[in-house]
Protein backbone atom coordinates (compact mmCIF):
# COMPACT_ATOMS: atom_id res chain seq x y z
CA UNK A 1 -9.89 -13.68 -36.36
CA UNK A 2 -6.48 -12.98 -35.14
CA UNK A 3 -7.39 -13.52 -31.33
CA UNK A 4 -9.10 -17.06 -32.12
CA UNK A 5 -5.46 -17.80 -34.14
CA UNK A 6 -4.02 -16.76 -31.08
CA UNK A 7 -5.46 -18.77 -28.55
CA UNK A 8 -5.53 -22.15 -30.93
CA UNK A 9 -1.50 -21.69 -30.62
CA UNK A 10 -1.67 -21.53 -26.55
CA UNK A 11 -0.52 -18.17 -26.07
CA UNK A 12 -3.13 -17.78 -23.70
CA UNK A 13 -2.64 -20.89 -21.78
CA UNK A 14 -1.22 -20.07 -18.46
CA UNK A 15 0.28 -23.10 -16.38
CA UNK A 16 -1.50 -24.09 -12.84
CA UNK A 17 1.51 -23.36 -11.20
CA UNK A 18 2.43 -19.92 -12.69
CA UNK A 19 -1.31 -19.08 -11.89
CA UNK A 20 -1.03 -20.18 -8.60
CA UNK A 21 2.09 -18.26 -8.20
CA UNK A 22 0.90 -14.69 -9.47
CA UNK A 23 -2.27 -15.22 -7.31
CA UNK A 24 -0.31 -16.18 -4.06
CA UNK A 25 1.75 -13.06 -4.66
CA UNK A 26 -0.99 -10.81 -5.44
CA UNK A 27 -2.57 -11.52 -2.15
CA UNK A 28 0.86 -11.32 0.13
CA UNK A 29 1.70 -7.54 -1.37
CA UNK A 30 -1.83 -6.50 -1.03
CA UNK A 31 -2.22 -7.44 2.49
CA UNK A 32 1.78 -6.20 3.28
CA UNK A 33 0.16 -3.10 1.58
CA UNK A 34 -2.85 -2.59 3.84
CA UNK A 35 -0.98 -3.97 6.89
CA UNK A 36 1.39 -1.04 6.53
CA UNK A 37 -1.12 1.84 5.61
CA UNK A 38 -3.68 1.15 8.77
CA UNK A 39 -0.92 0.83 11.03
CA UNK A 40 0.73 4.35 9.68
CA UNK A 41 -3.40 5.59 9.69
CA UNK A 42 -3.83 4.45 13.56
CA UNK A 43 -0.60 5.49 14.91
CA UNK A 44 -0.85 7.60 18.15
CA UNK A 45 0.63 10.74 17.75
CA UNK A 46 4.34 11.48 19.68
CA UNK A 47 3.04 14.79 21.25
CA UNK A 48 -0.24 15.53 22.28
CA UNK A 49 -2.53 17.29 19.32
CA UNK A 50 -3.45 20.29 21.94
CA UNK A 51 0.28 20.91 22.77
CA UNK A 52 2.30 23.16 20.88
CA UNK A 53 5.62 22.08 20.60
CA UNK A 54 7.10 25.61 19.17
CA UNK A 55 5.92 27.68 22.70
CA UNK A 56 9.89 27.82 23.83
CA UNK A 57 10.96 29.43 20.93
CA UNK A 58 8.67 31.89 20.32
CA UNK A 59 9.03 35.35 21.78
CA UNK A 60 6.94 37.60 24.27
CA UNK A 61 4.78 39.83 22.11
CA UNK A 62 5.44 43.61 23.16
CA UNK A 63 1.97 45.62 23.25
């Protein structure tokens, strides 16, 4: 009963242009969203994956 009092008062009426708004939005930060995570995901790497960047520093091993 208290939601059909609601919606007779037009709490639930949202304008066309406030609609249109939230939906325009909705779409530009999801897409800015996936934009930015695929290009992070298919970013070639700075240094090769097989080289080991640490090889100067480390020391001979004595045996």
């Amino acid at each position: 009963m208290l939601i059909v009092n609601v919606k007779k008062k037009g709490l639930y009426n949202m304008k066309t242009t406030a609609l249109l708004f939230m939906v325009i939005t909705e779409v530009i930060i999801t897409g800015l969203t996936f934009y930015f995570f695929f290009k992070v995901l298919f970013i070639k790497p700075r240094i090769d994956v097989d080289e080991d960047s640490y090889t100067e520093n480390d020391t001979p091993v004595k045996q």
